[in-house]
Each structure stands twice: as C-alpha cells, then as structure tokens.
PDB file of N, CA and C in Angstrom:
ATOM      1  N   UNK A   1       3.856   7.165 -17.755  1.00  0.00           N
ATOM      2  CA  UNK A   1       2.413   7.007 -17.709  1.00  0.00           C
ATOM      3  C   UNK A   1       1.791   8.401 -17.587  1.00  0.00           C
ATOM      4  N   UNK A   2       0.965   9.081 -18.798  1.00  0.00           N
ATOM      5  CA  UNK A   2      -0.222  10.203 -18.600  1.00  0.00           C
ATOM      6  C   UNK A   2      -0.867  10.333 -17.276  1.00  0.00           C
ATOM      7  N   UNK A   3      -1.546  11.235 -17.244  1.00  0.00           N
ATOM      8  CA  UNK A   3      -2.439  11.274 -16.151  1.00  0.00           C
ATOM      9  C   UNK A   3      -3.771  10.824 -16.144  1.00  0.00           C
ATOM     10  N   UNK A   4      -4.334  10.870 -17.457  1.00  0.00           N
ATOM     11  CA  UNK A   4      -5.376   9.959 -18.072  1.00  0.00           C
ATOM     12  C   UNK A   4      -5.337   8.031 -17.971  1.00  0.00           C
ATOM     13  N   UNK A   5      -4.267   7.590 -18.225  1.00  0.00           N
ATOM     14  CA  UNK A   5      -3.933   6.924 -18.105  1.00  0.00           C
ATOM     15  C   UNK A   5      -3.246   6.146 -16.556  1.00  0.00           C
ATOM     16  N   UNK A   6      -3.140   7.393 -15.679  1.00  0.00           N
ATOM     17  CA  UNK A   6      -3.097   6.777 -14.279  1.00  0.00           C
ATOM     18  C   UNK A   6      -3.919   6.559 -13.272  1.00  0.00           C
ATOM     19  N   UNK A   7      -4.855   7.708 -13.819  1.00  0.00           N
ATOM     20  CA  UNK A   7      -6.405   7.850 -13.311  1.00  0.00           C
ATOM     21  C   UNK A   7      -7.029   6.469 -13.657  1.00  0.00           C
ATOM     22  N   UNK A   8      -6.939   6.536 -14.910  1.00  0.00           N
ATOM     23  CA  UNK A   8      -7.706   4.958 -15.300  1.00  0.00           C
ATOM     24  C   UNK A   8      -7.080   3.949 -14.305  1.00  0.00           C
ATOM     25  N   UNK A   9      -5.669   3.774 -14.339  1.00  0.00           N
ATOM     26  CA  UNK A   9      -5.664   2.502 -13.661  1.00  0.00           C
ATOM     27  C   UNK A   9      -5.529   2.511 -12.499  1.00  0.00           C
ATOM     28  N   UNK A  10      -5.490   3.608 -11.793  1.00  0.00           N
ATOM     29  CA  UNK A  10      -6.162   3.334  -9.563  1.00  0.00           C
ATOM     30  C   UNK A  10      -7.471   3.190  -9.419  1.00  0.00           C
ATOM     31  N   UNK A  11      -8.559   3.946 -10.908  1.00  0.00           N
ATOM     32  CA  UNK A  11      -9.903   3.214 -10.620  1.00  0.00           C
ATOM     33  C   UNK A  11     -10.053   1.932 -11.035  1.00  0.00           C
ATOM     34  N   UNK A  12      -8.859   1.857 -11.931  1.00  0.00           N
ATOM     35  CA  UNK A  12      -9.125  -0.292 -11.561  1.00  0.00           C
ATOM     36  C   UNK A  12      -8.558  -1.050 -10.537  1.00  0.00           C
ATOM     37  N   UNK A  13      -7.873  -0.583 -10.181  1.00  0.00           N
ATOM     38  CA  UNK A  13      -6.766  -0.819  -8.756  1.00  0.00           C
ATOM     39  C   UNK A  13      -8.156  -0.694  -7.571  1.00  0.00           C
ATOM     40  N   UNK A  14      -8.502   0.356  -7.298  1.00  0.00           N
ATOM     41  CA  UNK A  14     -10.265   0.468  -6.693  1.00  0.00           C
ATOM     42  C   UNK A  14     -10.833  -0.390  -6.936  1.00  0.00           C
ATOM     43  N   UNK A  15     -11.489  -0.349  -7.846  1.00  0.00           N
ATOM     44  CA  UNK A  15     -12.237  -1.111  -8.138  1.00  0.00           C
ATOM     45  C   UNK A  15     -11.881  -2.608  -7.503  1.00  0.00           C
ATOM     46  N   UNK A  16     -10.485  -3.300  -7.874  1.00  0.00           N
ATOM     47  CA  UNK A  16     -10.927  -4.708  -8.008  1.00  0.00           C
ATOM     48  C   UNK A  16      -9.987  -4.918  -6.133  1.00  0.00           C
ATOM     49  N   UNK A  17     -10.041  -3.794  -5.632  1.00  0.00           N
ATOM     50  CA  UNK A  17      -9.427  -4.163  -4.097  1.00  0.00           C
ATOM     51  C   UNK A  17      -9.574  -5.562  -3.379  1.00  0.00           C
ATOM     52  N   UNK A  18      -9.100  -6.812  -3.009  1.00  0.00           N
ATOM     53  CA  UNK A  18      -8.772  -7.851  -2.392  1.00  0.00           C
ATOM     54  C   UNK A  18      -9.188  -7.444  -0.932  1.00  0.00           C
ATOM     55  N   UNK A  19      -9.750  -8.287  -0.365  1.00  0.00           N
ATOM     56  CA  UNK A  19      -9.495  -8.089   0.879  1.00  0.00           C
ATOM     57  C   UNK A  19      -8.087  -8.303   1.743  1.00  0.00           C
ATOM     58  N   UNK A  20      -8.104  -7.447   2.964  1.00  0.00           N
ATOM     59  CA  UNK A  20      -6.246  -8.086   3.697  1.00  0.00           C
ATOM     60  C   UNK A  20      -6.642  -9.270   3.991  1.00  0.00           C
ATOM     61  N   UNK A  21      -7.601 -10.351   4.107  1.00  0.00           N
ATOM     62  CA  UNK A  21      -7.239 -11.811   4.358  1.00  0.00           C
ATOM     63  C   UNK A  21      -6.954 -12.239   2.815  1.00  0.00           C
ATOM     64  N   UNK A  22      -7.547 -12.026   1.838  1.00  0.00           N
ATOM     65  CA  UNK A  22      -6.429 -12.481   0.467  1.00  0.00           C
ATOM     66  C   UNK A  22      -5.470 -12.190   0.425  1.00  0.00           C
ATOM     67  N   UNK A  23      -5.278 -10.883   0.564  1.00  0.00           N
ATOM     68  CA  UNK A  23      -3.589 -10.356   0.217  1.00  0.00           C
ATOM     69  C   UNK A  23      -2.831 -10.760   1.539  1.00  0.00           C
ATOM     70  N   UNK A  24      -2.991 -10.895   2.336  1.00  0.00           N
ATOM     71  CA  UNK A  24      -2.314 -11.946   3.914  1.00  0.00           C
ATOM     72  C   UNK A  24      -1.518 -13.098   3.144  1.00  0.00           C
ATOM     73  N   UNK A  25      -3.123 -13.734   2.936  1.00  0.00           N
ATOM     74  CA  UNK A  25      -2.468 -15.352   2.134  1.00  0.00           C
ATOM     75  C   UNK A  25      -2.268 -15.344   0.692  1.00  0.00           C
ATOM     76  N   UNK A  26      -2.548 -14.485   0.173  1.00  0.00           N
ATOM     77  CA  UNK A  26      -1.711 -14.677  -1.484  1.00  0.00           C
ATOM     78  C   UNK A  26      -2.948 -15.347  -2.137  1.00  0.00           C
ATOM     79  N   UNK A  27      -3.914 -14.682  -1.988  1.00  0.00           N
ATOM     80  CA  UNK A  27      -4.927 -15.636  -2.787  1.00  0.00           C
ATOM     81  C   UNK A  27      -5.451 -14.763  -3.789  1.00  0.00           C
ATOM     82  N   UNK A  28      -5.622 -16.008  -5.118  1.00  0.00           N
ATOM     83  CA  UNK A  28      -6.093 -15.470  -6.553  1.00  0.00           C
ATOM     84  C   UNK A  28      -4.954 -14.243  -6.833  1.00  0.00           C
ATOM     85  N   UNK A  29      -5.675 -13.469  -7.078  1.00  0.00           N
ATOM     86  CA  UNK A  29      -4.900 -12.297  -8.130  1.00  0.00           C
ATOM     87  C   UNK A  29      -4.097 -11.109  -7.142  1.00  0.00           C
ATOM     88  N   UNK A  30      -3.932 -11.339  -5.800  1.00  0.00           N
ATOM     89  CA  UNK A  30      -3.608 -10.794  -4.616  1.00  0.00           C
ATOM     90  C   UNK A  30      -2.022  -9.686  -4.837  1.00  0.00           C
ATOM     91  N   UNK A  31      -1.403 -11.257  -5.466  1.00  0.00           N
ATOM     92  CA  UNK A  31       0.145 -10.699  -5.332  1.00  0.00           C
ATOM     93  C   UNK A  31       0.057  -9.621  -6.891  1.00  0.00           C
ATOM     94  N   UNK A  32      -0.316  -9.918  -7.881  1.00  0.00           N
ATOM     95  CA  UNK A  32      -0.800  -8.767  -9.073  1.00  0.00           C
ATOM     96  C   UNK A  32      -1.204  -7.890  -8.685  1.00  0.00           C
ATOM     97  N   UNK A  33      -1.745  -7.570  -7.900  1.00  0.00           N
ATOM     98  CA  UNK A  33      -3.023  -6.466  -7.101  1.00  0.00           C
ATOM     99  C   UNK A  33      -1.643  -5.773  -6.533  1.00  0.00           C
ATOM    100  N   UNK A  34      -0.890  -5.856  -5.524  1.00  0.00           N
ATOM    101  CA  UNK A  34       0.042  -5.846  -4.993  1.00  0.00           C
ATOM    102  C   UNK A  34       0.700  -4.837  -5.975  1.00  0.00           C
ATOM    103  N   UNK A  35       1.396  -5.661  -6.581  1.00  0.00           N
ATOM    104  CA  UNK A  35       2.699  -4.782  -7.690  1.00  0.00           C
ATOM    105  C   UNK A  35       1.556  -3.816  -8.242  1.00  0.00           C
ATOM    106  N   UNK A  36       0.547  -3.733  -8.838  1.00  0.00           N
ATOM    107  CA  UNK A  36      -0.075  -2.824  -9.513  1.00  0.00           C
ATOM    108  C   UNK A  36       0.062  -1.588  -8.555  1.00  0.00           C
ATOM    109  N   UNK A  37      -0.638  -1.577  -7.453  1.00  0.00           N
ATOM    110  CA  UNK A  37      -0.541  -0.328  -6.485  1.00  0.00           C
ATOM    111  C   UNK A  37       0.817   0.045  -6.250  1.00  0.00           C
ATOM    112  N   UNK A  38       1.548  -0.566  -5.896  1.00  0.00           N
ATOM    113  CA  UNK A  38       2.888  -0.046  -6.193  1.00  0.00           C
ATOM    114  C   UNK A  38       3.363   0.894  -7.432  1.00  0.00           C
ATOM    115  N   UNK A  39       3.460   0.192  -8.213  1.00  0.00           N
ATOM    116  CA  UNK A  39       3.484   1.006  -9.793  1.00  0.00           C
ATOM    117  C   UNK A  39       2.833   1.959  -9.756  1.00  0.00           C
ATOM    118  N   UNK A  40       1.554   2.034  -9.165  1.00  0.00           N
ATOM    119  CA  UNK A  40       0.453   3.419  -9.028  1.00  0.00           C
ATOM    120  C   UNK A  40       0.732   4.358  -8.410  1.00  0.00           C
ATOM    121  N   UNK A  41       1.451   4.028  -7.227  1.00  0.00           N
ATOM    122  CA  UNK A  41       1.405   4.841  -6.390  1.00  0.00           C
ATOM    123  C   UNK A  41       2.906   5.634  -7.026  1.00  0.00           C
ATOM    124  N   UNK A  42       4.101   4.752  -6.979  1.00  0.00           N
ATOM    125  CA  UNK A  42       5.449   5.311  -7.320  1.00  0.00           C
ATOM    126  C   UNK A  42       4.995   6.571  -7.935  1.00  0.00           C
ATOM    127  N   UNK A  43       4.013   6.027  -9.679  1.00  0.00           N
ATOM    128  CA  UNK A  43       3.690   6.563 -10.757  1.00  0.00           C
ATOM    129  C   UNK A  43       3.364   8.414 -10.084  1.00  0.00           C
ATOM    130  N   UNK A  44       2.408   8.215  -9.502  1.00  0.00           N
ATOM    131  CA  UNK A  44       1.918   9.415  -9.113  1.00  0.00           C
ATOM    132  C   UNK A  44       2.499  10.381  -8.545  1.00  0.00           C
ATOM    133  N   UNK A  45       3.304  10.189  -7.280  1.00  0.00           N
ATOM    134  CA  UNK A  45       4.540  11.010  -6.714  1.00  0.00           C
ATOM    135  C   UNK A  45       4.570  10.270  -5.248  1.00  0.00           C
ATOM    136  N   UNK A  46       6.094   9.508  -6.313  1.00  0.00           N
ATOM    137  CA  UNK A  46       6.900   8.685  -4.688  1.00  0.00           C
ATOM    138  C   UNK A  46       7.097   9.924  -3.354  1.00  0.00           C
ATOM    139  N   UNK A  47       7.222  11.213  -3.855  1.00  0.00           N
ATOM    140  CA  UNK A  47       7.475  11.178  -2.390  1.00  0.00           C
ATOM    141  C   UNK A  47       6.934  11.043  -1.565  1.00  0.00           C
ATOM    142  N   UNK A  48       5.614  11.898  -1.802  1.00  0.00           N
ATOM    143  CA  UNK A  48       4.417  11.727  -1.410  1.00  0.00           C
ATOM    144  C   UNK A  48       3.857  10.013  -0.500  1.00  0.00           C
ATOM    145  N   UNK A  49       3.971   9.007  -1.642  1.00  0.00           N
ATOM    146  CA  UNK A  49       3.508   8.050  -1.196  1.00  0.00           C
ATOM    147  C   UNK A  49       4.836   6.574  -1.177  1.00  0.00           C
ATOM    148  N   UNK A  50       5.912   7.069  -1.089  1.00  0.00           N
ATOM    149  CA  UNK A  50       6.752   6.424  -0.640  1.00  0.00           C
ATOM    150  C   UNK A  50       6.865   5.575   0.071  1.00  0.00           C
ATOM    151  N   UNK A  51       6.474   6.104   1.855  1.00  0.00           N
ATOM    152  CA  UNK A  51       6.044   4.811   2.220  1.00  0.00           C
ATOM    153  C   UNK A  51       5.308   4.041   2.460  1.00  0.00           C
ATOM    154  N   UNK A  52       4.014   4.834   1.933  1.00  0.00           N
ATOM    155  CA  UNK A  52       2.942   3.691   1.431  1.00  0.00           C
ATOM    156  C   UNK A  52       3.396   2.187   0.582  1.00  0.00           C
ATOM    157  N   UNK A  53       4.161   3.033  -0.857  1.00  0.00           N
ATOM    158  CA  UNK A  53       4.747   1.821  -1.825  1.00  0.00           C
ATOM    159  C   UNK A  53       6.072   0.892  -0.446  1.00  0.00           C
ATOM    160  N   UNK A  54       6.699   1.383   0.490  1.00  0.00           N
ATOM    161  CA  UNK A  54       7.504   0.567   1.728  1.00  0.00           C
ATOM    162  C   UNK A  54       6.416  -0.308   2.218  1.00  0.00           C
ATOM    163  N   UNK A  55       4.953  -0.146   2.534  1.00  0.00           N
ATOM    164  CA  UNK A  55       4.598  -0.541   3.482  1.00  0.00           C
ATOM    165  C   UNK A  55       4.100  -2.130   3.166  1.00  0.00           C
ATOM    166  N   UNK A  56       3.819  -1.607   1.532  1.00  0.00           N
ATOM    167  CA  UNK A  56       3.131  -2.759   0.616  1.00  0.00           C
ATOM    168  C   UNK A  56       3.524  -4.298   1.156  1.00  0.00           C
ATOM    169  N   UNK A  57       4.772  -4.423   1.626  1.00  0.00           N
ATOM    170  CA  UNK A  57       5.309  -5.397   1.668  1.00  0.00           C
ATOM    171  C   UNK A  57       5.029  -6.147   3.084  1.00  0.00           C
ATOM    172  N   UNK A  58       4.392  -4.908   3.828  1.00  0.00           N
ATOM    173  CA  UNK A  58       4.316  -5.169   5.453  1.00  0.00           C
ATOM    174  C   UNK A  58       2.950  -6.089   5.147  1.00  0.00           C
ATOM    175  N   UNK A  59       2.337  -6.357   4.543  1.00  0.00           N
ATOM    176  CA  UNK A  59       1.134  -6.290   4.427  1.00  0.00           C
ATOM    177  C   UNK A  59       0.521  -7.920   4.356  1.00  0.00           C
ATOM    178  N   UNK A  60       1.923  -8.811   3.925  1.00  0.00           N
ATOM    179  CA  UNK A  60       1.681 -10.217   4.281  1.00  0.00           C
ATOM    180  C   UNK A  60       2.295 -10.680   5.469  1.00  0.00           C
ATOM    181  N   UNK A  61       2.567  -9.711   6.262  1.00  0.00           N
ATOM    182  CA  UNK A  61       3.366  -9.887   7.588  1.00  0.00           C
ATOM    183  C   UNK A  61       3.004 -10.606   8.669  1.00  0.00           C
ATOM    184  N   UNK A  62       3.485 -11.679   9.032  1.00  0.00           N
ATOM    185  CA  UNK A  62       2.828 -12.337   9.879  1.00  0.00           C
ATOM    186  C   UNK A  62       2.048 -11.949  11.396  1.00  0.00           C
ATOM    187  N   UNK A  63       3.131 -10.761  11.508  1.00  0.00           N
ATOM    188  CA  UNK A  63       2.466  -9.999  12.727  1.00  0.00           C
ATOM    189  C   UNK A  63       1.118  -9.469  12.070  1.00  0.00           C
ATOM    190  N   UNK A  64      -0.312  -9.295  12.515  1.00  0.00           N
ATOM    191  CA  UNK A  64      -1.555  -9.585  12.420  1.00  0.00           C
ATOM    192  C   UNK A  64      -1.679  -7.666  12.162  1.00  0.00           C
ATOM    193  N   UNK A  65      -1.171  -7.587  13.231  1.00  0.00           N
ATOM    194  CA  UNK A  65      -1.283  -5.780  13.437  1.00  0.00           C
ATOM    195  C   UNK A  65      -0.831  -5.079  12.684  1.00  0.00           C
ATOM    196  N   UNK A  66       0.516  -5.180  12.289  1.00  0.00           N
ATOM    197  CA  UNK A  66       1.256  -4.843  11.363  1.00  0.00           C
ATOM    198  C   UNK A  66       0.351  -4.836   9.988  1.00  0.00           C
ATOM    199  N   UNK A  67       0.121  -6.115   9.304  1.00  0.00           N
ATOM    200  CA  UNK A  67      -0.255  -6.414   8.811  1.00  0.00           C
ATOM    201  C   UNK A  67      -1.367  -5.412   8.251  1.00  0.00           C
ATOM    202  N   UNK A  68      -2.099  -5.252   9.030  1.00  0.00           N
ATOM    203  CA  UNK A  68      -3.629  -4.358   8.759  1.00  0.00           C
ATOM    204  C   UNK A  68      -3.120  -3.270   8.784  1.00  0.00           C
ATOM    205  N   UNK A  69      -2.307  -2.818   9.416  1.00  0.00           N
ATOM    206  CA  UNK A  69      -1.745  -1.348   9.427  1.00  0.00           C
ATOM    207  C   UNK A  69      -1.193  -1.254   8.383  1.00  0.00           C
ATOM    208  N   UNK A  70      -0.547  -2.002   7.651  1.00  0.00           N
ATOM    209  CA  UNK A  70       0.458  -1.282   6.580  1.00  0.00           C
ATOM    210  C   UNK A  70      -1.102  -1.576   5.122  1.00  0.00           C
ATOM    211  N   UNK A  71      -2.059  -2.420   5.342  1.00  0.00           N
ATOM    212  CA  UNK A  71      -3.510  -2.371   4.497  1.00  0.00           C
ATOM    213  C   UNK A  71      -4.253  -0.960   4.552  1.00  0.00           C
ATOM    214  N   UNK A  72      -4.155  -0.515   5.722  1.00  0.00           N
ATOM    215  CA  UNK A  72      -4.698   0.506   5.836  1.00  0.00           C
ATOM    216  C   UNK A  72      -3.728   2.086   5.166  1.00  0.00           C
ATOM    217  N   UNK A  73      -2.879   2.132   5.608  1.00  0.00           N
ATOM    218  CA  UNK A  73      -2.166   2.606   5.008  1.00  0.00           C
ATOM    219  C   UNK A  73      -1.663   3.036   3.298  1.00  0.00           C
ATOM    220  N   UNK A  74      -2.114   1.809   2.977  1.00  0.00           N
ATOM    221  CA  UNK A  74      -1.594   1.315   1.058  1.00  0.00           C
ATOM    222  C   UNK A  74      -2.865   1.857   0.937  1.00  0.00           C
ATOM    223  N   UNK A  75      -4.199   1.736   1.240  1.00  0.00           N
ATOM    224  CA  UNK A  75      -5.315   1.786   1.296  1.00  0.00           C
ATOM    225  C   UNK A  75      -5.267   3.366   0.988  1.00  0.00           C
ATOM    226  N   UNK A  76      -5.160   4.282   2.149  1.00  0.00           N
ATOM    227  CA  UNK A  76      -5.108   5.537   1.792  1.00  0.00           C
ATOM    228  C   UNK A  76      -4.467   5.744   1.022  1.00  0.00           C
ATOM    229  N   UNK A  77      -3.257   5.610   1.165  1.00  0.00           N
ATOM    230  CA  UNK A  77      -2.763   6.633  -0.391  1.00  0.00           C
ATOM    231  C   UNK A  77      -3.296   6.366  -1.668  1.00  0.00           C
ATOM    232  N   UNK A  78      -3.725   5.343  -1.591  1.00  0.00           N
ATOM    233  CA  UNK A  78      -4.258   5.108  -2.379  1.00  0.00           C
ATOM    234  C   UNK A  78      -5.471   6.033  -3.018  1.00  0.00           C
ATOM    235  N   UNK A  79      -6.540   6.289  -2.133  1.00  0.00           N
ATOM    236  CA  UNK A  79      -7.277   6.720  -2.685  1.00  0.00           C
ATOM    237  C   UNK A  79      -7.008   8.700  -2.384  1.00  0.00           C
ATOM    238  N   UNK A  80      -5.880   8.880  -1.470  1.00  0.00           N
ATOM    239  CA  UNK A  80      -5.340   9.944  -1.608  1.00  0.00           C
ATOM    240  C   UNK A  80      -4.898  10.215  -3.623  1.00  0.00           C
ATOM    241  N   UNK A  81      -4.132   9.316  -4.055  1.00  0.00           N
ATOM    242  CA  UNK A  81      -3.613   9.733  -5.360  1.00  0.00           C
ATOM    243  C   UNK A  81      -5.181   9.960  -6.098  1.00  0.00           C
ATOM    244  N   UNK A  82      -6.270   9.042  -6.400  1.00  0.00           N
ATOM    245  CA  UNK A  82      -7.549   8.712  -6.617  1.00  0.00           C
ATOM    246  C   UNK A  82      -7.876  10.243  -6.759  1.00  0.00           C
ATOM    247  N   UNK A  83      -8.678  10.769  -5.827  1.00  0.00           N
ATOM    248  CA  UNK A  83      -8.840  12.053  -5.284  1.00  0.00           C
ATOM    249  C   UNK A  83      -7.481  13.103  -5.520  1.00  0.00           C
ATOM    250  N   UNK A  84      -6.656  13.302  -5.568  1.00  0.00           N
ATOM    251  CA  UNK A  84      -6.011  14.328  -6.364  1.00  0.00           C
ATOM    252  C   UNK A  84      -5.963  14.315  -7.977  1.00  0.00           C
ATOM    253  N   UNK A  85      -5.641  13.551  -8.038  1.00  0.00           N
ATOM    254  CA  UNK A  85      -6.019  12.586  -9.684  1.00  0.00           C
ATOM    255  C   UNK A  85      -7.152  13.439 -10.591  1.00  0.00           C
ATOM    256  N   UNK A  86      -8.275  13.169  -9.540  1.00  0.00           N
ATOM    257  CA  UNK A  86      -9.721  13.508  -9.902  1.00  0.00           C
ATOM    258  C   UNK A  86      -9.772  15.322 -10.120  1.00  0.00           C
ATOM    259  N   UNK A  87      -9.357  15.756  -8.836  1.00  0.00           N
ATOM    260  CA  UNK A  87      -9.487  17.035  -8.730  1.00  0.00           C
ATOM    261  C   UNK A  87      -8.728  17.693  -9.836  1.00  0.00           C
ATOM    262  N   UNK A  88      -7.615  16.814 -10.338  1.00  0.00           N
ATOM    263  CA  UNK A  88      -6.630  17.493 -11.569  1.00  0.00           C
ATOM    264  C   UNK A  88      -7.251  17.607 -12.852  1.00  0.00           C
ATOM    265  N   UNK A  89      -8.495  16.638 -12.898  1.00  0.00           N
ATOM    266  CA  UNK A  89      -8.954  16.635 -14.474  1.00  0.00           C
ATOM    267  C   UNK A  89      -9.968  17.874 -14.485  1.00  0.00           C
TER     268      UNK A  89
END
C-alpha cells in the first residue's frame, strides 16, 4: 500500500469511527472497522504501532476497563499514523 493510498484510508478509518459501545458489542460494521485499523496501522509501521494492532483485540473485552483502554489506545495510534501521514505529504 502507497502512502497516498494509506493516507486515504485512516481518513476513512476516521472518519467512519464506531463508538466502544458498538465495537464492545459487535454492532453493524464494528468488526470491519476493526480489521481495517489493523491493516492501517500494521501498514504504516508495526513497530511503531504494534501494540496498538495487540490491543485491537482487548477492545471487546469483557473487563469494562480494559476494554476502553485498549479504545483509547487503537484510538491514538491511530491518529498518531493520521498526523505523520499528513506531515509526510
């Protein structure tokens, strides 16, 4: 994946963000949303966001805390890659 092309898709990944009570319960397009940021993030530089793409999974976790923590988390790097992304063009 280009960099043109990765840029494009974390501002759709942005853009169409779920809330953590969808992605908790798997609702609508939640678990898609899911693998996409993954793919995004790997895409950009796993090392970097490694365990962000680990945490992804914490994120339907029944523990409540956990849960939001590993949202918050996916969350930043997220817009960490976003913002370097940007600054590269």
């Amino acid at each position: 994946m280009g960099h043109d092309e990765l840029f494009y898709e974390i501002n759709e990944i942005i853009r169409n963000v779920p809330s953590y009570d969808e992605l908790s319960e798997g609702i609508g397009h939640s678990p898609m949303w899911l693998g996409r940021i993954q793919n995004a993030l790997y895409n950009w530089n796993y090392v970097v966001t490694g365990n962000a793409v680990l945490e992804v999974k914490h994120i339907t976790s029944q523990n409540l805390g956990r849960g939001r923590q590993a949202y918050s988390e996916v969350l930043t790097a997220l817009h960490r890659a976003h913002n370097d992304l940007r600054l590269k063009s």
